[in-house]
PDB file of N, CA and C in Angstrom:
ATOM      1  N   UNK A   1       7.803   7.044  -3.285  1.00  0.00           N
ATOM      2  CA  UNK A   1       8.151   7.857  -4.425  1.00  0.00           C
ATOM      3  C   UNK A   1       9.661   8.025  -4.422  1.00  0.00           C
ATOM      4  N   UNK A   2      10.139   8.133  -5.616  1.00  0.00           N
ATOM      5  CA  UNK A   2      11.832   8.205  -5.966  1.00  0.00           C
ATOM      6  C   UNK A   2      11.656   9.127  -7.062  1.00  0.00           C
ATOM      7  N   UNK A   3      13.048   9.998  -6.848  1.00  0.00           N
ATOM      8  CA  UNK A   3      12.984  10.555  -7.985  1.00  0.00           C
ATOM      9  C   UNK A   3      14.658  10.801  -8.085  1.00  0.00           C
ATOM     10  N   UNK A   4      14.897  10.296  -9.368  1.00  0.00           N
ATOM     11  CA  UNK A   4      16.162  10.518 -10.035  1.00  0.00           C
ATOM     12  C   UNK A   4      16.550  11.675 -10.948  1.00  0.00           C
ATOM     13  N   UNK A   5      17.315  12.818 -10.273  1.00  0.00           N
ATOM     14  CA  UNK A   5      17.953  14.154 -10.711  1.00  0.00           C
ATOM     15  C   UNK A   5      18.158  13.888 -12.045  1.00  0.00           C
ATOM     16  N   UNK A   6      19.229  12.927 -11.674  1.00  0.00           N
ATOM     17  CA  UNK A   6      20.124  12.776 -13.016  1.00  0.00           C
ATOM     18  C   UNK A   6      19.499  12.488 -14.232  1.00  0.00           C
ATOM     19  N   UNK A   7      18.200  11.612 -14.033  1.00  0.00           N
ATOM     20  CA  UNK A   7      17.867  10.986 -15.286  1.00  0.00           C
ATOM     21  C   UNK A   7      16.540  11.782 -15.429  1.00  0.00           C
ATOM     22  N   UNK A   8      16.040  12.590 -14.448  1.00  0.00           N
ATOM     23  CA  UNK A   8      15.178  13.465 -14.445  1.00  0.00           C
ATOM     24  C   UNK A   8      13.787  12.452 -14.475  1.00  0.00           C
ATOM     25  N   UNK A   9      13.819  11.609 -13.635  1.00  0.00           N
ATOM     26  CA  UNK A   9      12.467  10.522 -13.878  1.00  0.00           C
ATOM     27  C   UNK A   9      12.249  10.202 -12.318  1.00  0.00           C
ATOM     28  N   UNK A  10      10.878  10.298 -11.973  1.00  0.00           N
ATOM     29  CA  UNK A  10      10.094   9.657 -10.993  1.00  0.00           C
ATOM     30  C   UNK A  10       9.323   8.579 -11.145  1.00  0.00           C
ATOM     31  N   UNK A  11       9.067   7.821  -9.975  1.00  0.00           N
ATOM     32  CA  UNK A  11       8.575   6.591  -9.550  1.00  0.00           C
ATOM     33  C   UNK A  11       7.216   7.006  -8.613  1.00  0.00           C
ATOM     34  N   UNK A  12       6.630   6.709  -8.713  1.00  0.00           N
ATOM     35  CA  UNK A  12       5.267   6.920  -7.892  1.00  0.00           C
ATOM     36  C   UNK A  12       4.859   5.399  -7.527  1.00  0.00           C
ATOM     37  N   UNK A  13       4.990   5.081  -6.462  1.00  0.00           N
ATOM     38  CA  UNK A  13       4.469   3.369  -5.718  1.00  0.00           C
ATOM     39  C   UNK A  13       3.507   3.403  -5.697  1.00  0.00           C
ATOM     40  N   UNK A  14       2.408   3.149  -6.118  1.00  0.00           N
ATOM     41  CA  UNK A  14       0.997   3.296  -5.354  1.00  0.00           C
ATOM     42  C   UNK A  14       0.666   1.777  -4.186  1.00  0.00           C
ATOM     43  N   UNK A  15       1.616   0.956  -4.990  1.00  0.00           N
ATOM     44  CA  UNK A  15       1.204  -0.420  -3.967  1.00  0.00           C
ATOM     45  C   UNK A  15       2.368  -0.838  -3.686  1.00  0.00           C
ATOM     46  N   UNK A  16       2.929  -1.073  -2.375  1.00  0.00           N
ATOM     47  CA  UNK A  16       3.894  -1.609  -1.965  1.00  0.00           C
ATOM     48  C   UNK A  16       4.161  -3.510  -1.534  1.00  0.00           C
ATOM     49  N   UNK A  17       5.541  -4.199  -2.130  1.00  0.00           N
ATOM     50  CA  UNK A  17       5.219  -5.449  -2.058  1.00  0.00           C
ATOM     51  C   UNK A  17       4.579  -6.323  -3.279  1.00  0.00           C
ATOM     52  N   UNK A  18       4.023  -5.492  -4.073  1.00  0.00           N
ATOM     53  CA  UNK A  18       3.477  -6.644  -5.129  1.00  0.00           C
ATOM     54  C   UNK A  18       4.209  -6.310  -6.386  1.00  0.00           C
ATOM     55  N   UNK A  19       3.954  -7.650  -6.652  1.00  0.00           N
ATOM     56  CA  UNK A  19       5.338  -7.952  -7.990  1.00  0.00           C
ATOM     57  C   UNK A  19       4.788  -7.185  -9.271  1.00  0.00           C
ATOM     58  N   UNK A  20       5.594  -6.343 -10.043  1.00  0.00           N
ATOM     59  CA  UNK A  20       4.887  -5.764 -11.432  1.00  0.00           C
ATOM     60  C   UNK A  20       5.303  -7.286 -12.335  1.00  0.00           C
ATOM     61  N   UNK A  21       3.598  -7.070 -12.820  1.00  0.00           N
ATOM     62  CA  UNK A  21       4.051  -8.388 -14.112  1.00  0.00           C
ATOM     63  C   UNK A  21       3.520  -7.728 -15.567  1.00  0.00           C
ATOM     64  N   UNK A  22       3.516  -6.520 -15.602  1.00  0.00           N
ATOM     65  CA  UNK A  22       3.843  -5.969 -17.158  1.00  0.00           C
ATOM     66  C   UNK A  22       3.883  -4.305 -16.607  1.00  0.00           C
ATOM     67  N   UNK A  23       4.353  -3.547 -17.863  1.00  0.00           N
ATOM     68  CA  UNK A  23       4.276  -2.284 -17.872  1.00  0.00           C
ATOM     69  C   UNK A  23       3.415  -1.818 -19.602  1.00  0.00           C
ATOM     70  N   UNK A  24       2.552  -0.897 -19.364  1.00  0.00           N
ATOM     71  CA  UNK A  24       1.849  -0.452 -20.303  1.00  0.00           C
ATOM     72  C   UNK A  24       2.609   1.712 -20.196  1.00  0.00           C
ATOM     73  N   UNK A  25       3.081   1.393 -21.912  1.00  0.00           N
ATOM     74  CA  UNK A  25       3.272   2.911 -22.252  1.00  0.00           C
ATOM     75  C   UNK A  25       2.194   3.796 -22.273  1.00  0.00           C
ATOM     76  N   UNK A  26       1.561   4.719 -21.650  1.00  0.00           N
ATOM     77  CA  UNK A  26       0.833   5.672 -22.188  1.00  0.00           C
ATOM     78  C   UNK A  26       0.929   6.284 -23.729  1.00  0.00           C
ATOM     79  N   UNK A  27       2.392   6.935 -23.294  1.00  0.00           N
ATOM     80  CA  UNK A  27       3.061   8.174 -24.276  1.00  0.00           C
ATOM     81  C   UNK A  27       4.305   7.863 -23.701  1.00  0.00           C
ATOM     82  N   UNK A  28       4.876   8.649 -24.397  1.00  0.00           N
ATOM     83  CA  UNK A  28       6.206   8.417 -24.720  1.00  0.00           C
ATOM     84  C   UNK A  28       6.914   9.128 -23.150  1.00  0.00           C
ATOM     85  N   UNK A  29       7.789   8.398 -22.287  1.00  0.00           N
ATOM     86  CA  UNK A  29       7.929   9.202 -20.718  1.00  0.00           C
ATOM     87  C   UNK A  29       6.649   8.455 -19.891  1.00  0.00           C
ATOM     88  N   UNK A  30       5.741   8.317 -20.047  1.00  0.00           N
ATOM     89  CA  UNK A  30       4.646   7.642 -19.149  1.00  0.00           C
ATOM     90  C   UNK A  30       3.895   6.384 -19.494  1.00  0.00           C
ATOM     91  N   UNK A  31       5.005   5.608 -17.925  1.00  0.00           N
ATOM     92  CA  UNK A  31       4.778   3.951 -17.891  1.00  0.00           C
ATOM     93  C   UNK A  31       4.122   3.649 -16.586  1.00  0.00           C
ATOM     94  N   UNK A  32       2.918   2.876 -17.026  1.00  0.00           N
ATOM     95  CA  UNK A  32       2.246   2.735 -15.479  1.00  0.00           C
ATOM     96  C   UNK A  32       2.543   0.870 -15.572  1.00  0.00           C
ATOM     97  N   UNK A  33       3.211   0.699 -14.500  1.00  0.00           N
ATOM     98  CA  UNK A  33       3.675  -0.690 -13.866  1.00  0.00           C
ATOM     99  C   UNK A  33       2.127  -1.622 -13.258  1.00  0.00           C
ATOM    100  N   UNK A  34       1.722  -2.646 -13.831  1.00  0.00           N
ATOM    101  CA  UNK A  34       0.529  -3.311 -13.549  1.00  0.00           C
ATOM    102  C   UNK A  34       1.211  -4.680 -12.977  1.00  0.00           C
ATOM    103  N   UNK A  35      -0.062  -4.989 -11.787  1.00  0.00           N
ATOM    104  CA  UNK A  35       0.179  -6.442 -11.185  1.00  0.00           C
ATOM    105  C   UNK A  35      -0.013  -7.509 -12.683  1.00  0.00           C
ATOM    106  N   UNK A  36      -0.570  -8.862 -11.502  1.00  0.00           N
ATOM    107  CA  UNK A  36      -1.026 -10.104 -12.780  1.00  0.00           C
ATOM    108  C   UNK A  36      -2.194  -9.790 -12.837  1.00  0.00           C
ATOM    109  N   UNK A  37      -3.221  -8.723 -12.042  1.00  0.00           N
ATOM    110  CA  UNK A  37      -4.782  -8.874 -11.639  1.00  0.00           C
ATOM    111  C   UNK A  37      -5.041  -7.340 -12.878  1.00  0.00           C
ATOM    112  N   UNK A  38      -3.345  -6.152 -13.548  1.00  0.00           N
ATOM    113  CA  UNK A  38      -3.900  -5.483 -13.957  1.00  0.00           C
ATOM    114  C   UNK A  38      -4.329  -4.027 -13.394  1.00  0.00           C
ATOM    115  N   UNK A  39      -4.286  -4.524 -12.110  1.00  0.00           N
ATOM    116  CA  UNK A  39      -4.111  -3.260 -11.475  1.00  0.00           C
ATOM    117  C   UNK A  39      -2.755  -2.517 -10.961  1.00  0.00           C
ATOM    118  N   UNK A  40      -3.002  -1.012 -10.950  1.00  0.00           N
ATOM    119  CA  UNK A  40      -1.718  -0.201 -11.256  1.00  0.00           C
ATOM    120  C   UNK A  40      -0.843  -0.189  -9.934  1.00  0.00           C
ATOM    121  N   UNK A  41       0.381  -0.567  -9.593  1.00  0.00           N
ATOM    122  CA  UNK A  41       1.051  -0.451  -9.039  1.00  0.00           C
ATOM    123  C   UNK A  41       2.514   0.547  -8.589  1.00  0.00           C
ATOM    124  N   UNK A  42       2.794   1.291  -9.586  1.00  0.00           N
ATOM    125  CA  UNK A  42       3.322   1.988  -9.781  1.00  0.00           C
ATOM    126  C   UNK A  42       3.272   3.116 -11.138  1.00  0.00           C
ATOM    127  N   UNK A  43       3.477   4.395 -10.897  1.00  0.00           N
ATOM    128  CA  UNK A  43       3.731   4.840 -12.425  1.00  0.00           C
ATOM    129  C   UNK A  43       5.491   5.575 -12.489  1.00  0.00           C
ATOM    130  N   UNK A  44       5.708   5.092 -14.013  1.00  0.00           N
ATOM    131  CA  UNK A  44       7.586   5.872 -13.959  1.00  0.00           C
ATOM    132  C   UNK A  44       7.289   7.225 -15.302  1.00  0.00           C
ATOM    133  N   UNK A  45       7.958   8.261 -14.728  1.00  0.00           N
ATOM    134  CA  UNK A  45       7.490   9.462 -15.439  1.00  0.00           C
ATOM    135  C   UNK A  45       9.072   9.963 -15.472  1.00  0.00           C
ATOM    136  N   UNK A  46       9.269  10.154 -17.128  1.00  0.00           N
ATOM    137  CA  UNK A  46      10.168  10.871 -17.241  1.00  0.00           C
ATOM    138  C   UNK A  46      10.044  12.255 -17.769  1.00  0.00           C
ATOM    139  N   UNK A  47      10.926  13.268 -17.447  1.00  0.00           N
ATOM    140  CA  UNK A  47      10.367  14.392 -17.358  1.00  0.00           C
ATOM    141  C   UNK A  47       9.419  14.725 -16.681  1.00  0.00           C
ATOM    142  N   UNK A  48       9.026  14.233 -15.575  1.00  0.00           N
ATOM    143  CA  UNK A  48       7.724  14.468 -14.653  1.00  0.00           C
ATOM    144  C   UNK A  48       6.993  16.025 -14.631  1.00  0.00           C
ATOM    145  N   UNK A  49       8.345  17.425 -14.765  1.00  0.00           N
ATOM    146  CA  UNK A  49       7.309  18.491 -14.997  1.00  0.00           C
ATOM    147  C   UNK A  49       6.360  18.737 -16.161  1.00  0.00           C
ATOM    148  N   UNK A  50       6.821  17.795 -17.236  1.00  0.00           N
ATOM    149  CA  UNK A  50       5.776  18.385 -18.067  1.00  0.00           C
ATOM    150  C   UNK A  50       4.526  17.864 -17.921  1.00  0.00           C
ATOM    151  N   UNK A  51       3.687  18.071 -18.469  1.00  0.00           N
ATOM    152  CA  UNK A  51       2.133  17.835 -18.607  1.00  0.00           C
ATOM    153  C   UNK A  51       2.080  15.804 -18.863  1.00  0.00           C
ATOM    154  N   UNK A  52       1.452  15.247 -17.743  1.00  0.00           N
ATOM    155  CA  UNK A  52       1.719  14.056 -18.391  1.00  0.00           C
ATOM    156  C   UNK A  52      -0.274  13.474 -17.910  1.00  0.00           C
ATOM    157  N   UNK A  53      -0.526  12.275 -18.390  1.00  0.00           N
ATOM    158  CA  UNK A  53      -1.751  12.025 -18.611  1.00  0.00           C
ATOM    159  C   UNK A  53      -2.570  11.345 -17.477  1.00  0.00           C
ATOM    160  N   UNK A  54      -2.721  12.111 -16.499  1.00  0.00           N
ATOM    161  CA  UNK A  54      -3.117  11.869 -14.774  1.00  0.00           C
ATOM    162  C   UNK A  54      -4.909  11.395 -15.308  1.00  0.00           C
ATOM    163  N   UNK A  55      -5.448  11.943 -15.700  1.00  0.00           N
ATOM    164  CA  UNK A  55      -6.663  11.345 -16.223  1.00  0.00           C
ATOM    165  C   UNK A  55      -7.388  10.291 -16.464  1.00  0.00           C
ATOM    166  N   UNK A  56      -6.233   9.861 -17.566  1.00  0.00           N
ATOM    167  CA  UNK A  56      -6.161   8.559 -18.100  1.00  0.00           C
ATOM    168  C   UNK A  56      -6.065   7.560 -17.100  1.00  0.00           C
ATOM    169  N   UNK A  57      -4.918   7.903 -16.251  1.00  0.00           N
ATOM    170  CA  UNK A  57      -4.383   6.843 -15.543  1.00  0.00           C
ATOM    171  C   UNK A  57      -5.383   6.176 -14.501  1.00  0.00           C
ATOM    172  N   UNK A  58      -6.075   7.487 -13.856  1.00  0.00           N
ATOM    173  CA  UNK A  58      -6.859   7.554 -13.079  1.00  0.00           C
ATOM    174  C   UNK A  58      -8.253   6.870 -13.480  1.00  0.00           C
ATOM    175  N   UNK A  59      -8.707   6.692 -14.877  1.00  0.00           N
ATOM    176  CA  UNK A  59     -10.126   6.141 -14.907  1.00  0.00           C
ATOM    177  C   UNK A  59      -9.093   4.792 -15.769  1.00  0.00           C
ATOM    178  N   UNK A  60      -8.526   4.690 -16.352  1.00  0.00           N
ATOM    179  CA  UNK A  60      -7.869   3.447 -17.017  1.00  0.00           C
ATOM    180  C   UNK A  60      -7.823   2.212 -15.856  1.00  0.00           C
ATOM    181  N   UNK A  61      -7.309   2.597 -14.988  1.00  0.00           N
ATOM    182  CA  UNK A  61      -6.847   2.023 -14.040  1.00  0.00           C
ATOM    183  C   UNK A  61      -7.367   2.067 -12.710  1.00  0.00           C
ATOM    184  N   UNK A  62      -8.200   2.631 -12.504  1.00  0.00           N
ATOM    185  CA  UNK A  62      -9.070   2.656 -11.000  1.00  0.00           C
ATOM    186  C   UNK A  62      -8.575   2.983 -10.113  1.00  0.00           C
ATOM    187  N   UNK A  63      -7.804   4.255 -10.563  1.00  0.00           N
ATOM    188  CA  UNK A  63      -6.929   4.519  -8.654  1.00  0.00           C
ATOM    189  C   UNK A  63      -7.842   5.616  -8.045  1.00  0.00           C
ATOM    190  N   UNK A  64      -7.885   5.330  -6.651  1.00  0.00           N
ATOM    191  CA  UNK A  64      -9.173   5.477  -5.685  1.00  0.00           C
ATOM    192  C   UNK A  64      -8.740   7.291  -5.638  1.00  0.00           C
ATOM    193  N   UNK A  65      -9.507   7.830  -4.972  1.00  0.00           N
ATOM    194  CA  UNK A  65     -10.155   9.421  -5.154  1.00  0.00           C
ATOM    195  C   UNK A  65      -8.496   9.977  -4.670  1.00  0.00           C
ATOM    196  N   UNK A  66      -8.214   9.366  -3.156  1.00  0.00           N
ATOM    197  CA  UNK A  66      -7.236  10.188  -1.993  1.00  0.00           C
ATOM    198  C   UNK A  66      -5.908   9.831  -3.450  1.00  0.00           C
ATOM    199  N   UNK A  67      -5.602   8.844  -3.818  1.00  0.00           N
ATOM    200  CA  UNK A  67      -4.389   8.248  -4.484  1.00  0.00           C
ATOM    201  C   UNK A  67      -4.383   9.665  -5.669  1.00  0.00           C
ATOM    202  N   UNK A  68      -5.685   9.670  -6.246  1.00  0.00           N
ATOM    203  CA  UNK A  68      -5.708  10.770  -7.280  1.00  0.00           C
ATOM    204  C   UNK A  68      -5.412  11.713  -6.850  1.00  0.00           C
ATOM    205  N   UNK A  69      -5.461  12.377  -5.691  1.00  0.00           N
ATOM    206  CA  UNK A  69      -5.586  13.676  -5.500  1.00  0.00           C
ATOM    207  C   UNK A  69      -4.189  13.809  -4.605  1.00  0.00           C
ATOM    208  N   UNK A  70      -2.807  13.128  -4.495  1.00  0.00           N
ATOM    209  CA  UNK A  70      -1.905  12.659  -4.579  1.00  0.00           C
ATOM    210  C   UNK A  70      -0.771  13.121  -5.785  1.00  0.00           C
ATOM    211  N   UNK A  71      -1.509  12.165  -6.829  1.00  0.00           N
ATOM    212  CA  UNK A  71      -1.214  11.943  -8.100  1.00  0.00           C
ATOM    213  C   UNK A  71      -1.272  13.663  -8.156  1.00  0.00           C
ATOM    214  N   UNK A  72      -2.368  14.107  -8.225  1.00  0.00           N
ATOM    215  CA  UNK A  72      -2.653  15.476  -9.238  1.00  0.00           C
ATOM    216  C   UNK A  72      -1.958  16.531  -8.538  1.00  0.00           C
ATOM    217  N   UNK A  73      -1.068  16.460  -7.166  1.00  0.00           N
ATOM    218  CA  UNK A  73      -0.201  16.852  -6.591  1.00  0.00           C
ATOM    219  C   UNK A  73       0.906  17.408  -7.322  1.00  0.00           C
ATOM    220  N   UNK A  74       1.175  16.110  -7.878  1.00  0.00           N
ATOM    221  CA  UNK A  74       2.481  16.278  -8.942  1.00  0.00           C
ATOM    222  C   UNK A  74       2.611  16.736  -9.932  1.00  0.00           C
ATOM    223  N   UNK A  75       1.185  16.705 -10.477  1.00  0.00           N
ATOM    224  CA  UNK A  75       1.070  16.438 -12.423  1.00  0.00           C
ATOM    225  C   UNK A  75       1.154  18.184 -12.370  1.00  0.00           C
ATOM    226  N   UNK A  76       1.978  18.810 -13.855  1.00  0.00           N
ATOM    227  CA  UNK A  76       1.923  20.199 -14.169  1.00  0.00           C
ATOM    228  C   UNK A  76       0.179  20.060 -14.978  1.00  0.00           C
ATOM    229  N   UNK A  77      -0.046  18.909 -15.420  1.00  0.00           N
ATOM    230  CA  UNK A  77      -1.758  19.297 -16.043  1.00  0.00           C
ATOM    231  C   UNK A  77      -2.585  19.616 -14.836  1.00  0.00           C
ATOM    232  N   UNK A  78      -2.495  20.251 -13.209  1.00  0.00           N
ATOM    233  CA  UNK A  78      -3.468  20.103 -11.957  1.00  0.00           C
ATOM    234  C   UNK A  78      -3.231  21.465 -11.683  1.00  0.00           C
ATOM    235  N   UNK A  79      -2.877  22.203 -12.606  1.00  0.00           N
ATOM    236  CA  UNK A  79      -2.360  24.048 -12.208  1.00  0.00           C
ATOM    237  C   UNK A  79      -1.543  24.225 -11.854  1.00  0.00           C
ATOM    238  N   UNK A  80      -0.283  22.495 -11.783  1.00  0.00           N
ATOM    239  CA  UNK A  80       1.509  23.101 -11.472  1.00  0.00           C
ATOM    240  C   UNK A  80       2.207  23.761 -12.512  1.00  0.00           C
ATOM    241  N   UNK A  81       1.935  23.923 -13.575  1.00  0.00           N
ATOM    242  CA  UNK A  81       2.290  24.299 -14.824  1.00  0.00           C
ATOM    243  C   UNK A  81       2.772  25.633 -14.438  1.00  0.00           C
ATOM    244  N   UNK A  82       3.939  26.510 -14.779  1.00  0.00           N
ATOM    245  CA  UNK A  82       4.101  27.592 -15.040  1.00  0.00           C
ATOM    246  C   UNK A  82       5.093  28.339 -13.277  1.00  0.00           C
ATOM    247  N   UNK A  83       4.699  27.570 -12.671  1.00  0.00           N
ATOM    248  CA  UNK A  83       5.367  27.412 -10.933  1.00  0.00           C
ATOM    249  C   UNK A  83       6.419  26.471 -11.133  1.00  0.00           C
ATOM    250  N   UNK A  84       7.192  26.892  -9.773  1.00  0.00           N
ATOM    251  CA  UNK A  84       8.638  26.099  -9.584  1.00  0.00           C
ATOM    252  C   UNK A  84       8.059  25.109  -9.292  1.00  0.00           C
ATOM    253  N   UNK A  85       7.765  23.790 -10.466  1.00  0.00           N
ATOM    254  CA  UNK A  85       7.621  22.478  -9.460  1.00  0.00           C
ATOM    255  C   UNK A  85       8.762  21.604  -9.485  1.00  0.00           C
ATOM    256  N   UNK A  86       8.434  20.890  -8.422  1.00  0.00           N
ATOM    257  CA  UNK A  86       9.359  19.946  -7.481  1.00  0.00           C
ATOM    258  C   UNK A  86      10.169  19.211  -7.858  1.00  0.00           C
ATOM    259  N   UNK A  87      10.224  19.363  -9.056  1.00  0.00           N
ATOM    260  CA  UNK A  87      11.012  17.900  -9.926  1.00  0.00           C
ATOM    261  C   UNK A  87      11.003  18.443 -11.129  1.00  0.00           C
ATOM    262  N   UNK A  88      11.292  20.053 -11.425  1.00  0.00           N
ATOM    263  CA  UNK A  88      11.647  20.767 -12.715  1.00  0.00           C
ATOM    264  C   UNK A  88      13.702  20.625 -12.443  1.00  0.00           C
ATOM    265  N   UNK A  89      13.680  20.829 -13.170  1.00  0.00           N
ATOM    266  CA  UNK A  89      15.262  21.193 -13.223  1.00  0.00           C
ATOM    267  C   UNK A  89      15.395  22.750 -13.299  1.00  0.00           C
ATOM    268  N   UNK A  90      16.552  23.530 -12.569  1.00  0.00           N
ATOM    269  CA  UNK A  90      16.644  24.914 -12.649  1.00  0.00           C
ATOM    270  C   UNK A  90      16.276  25.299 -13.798  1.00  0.00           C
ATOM    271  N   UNK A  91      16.885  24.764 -14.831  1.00  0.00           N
ATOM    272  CA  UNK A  91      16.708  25.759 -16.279  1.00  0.00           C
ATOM    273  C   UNK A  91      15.240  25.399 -16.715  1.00  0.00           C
ATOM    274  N   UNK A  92      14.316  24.379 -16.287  1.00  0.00           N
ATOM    275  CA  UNK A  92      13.171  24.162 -16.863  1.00  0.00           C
ATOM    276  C   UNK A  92      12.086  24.898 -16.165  1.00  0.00           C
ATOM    277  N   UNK A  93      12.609  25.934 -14.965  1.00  0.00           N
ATOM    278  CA  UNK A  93      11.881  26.475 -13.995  1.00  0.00           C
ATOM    279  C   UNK A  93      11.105  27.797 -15.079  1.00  0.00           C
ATOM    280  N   UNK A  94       9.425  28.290 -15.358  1.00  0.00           N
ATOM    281  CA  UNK A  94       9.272  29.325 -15.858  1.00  0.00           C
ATOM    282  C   UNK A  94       8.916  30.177 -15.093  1.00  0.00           C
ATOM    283  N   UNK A  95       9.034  30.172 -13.827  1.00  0.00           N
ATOM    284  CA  UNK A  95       8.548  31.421 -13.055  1.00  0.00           C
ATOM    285  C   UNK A  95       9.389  31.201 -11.878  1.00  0.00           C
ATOM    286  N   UNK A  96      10.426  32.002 -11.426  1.00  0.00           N
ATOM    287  CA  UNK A  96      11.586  32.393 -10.462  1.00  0.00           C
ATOM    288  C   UNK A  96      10.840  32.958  -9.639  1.00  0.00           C
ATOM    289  N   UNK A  97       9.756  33.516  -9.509  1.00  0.00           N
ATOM    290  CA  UNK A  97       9.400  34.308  -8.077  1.00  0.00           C
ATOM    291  C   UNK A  97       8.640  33.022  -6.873  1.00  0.00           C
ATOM    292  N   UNK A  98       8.562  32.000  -7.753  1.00  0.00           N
ATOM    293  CA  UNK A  98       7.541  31.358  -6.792  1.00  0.00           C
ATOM    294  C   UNK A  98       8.097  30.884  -5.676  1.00  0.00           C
ATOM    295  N   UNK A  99       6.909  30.188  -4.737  1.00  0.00           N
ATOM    296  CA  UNK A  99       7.623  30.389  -3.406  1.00  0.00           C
ATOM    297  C   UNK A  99       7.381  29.022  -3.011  1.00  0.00           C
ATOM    298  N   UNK A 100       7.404  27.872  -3.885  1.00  0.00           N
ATOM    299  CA  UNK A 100       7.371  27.026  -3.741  1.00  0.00           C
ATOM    300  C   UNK A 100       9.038  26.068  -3.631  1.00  0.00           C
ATOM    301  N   UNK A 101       9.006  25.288  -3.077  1.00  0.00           N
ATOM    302  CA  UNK A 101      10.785  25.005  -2.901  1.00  0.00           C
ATOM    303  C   UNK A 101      10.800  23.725  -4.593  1.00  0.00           C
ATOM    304  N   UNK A 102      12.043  23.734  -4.492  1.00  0.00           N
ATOM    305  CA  UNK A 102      12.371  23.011  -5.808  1.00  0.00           C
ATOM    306  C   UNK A 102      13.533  22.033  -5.513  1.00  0.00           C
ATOM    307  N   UNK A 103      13.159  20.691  -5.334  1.00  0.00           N
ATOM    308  CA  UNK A 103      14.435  19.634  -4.375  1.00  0.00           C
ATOM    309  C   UNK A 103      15.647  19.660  -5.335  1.00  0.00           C
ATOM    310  N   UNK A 104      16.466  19.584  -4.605  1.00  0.00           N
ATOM    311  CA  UNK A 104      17.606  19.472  -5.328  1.00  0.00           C
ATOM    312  C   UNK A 104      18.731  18.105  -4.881  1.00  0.00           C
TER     313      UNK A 104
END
C-alpha cells in the first residue's frame, strides 16, 4: 500500500509482481488495476476517505474473505466514516476527539 499526501490518493497491491494489463473505472476516484486473466491486482483511490465502492469490488472481482476484510479496513463505507481516518487530510477530519492516529 502507498499513499500519496499530496495528491491525496492510495494504492492498495493486492498481488505483487504481476503485470496490470488494463484498468477498469468504477466511479469517478475508483480504479481497480486487472491482470490479462482479469483478476484484480491492485485498486488506486483518490480521495480514499470518502465512501468508495468496497462491495462492488469485492464480488466484481473475487477478492478472497481476509483481502476484504483488509480492504473494509480502509473504506469510510465499513463505519470509518465520521472518525479521524488514516488518509483524511486535517481539514477533512469530522470528529477531533478521536483517538485514532491520522499519518501525516
Amino acid at each position: 500500500m502507498s499513499y500519496d499526501r499530496e495528491a491525496d490518493a492510495l494504492e492498495i497491491r493486492l498481488v505483487d509482481g504481476v503485470a496490470v494489463d488494463r484498468t477498469e473505472q468504477l466511479e469517478p476516484g475508483t480504479m481497480v488495476d486487472l491482470d490479462r486473466r482479469g483478476r484484480a491486482v491492485a485498486i488506486e483511490l483518490i480521495r480514499p476517505a470518502r465512501p468508495w465502492p468496497l462491495d462492488e469490488i469485492v464480488e466484481r472481482f473475487h477478492v478472497d474473505e481476509e483481502t476484504a476484510r483488509v480492504l473494509a479496513s480502509f473504506s469510510a463505507t465499513a463505519g470509518n466514516a465520521g472518525n479521524a481516518y488514516p488518509f483524511a487530510r486535517p481539514e477533512e477530519l469530522t470528529s477531533a476527539a478521536s483517538s485514532e492516529p491520522v499519518l501525516t
